[in-house]
Protein backbone atom coordinates (compact mmCIF):
# COMPACT_ATOMS: atom_id res chain seq x y z
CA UNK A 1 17.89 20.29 -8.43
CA UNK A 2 17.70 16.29 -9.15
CA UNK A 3 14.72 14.33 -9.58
CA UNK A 4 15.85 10.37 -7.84
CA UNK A 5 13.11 7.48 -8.76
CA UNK A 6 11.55 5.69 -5.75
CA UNK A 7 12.83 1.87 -5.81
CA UNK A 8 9.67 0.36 -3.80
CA UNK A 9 10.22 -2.94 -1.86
CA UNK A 10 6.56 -3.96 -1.79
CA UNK A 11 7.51 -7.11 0.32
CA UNK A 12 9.21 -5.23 3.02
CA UNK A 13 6.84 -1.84 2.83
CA UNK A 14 9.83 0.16 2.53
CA UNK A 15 10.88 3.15 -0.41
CA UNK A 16 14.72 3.64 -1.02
CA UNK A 17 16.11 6.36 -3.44
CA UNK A 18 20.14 6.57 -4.03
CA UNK A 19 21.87 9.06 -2.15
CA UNK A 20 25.00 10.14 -1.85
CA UNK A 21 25.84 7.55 0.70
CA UNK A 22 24.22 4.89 -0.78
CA UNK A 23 20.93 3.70 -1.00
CA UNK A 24 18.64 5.53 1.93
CA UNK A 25 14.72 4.94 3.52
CA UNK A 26 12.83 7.86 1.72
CA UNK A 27 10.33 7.78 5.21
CA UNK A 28 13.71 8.02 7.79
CA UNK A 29 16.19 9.58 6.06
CA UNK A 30 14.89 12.14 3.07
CA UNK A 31 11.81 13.50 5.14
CA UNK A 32 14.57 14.64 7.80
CA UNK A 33 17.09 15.94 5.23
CA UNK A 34 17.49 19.64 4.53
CA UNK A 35 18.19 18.90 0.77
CA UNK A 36 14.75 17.31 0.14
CA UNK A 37 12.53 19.96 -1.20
CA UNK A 38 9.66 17.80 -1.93
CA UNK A 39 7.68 14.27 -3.67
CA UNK A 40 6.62 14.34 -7.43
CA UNK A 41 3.38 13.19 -7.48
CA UNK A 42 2.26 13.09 -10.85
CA UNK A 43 3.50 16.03 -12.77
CA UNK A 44 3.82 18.28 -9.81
CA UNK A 45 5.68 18.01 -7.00
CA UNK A 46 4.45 18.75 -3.34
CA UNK A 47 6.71 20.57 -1.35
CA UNK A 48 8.36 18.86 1.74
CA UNK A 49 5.89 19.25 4.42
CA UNK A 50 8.75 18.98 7.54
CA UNK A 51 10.50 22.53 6.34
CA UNK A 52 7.29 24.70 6.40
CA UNK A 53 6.03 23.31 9.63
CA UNK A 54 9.58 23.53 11.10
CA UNK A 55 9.34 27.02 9.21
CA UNK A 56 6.27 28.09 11.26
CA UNK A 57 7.68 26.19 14.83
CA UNK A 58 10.30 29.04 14.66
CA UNK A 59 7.85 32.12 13.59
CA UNK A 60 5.14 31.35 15.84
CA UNK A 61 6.11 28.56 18.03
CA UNK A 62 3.64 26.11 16.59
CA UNK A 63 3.20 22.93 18.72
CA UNK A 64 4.53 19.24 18.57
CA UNK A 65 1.25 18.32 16.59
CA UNK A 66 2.23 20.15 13.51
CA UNK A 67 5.96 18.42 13.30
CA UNK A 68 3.93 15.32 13.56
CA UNK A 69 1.04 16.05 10.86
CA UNK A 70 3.92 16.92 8.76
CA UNK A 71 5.36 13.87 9.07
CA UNK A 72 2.13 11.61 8.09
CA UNK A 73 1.28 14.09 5.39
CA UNK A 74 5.10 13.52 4.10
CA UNK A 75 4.31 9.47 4.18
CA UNK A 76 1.26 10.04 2.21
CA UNK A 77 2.29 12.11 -0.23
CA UNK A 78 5.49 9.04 -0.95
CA UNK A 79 2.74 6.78 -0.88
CA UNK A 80 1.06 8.44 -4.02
CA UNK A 81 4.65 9.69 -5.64
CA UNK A 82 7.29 8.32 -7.64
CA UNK A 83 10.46 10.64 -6.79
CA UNK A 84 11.79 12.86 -4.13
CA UNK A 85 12.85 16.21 -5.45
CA UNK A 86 16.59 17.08 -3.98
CA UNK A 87 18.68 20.65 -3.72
CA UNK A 88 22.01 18.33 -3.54
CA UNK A 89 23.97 19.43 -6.44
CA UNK A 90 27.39 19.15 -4.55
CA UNK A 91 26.86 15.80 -3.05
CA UNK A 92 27.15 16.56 0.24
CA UNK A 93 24.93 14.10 1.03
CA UNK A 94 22.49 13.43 4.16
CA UNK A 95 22.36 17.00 6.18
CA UNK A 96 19.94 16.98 9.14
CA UNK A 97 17.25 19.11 8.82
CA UNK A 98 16.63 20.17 12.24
């Protein structure tokens, strides 16, 4: 498990992180990534809120709305947080999450 700093553009409202690939959006890219297994916020880290709710979509066939509360809570929680937590040892890379 890696720990990547947020590089914040301030001007342009956007949060990169390197990646494999290059640098990537932390909001388009990581929150969609099956390697991202959450934000440090502080000295914890939240989990990523897009695998639990996909988690639940396939136990109980929860609705549309909680893929999409995921999502904002996900935006929130790298507004407050300074790194994304990622499962990429190999560097692989990007790998869709759903």
């Amino acid at each position: 498990m890696k720990t990547i700093p947020f590089q914040r553009d301030s001007g342009k409202n956007q949060v990169m992180v390197d990646c494999t690939g290059g640098k990537v959006s932390v909001y388009s890219t990581c929150a969609y990534c099956r390697h991202c297994r959450g934000i440090r916020v502080g000295n914890r880290v939240a989990p990523a809120p897009q695998a639990r709710a996909l988690t639940d979509l396939r136990q109980r066939g929860a609705a549309d709305e909680v893929m999409m509360e995921a999502a904002l809570l996900f935006n929130t929680l790298v507004r407050d947080g300074s790194a994304v937590e990622c499962d990429d040892d190999s560097n692989e890379g990007y790998m869709r999450l759903y």
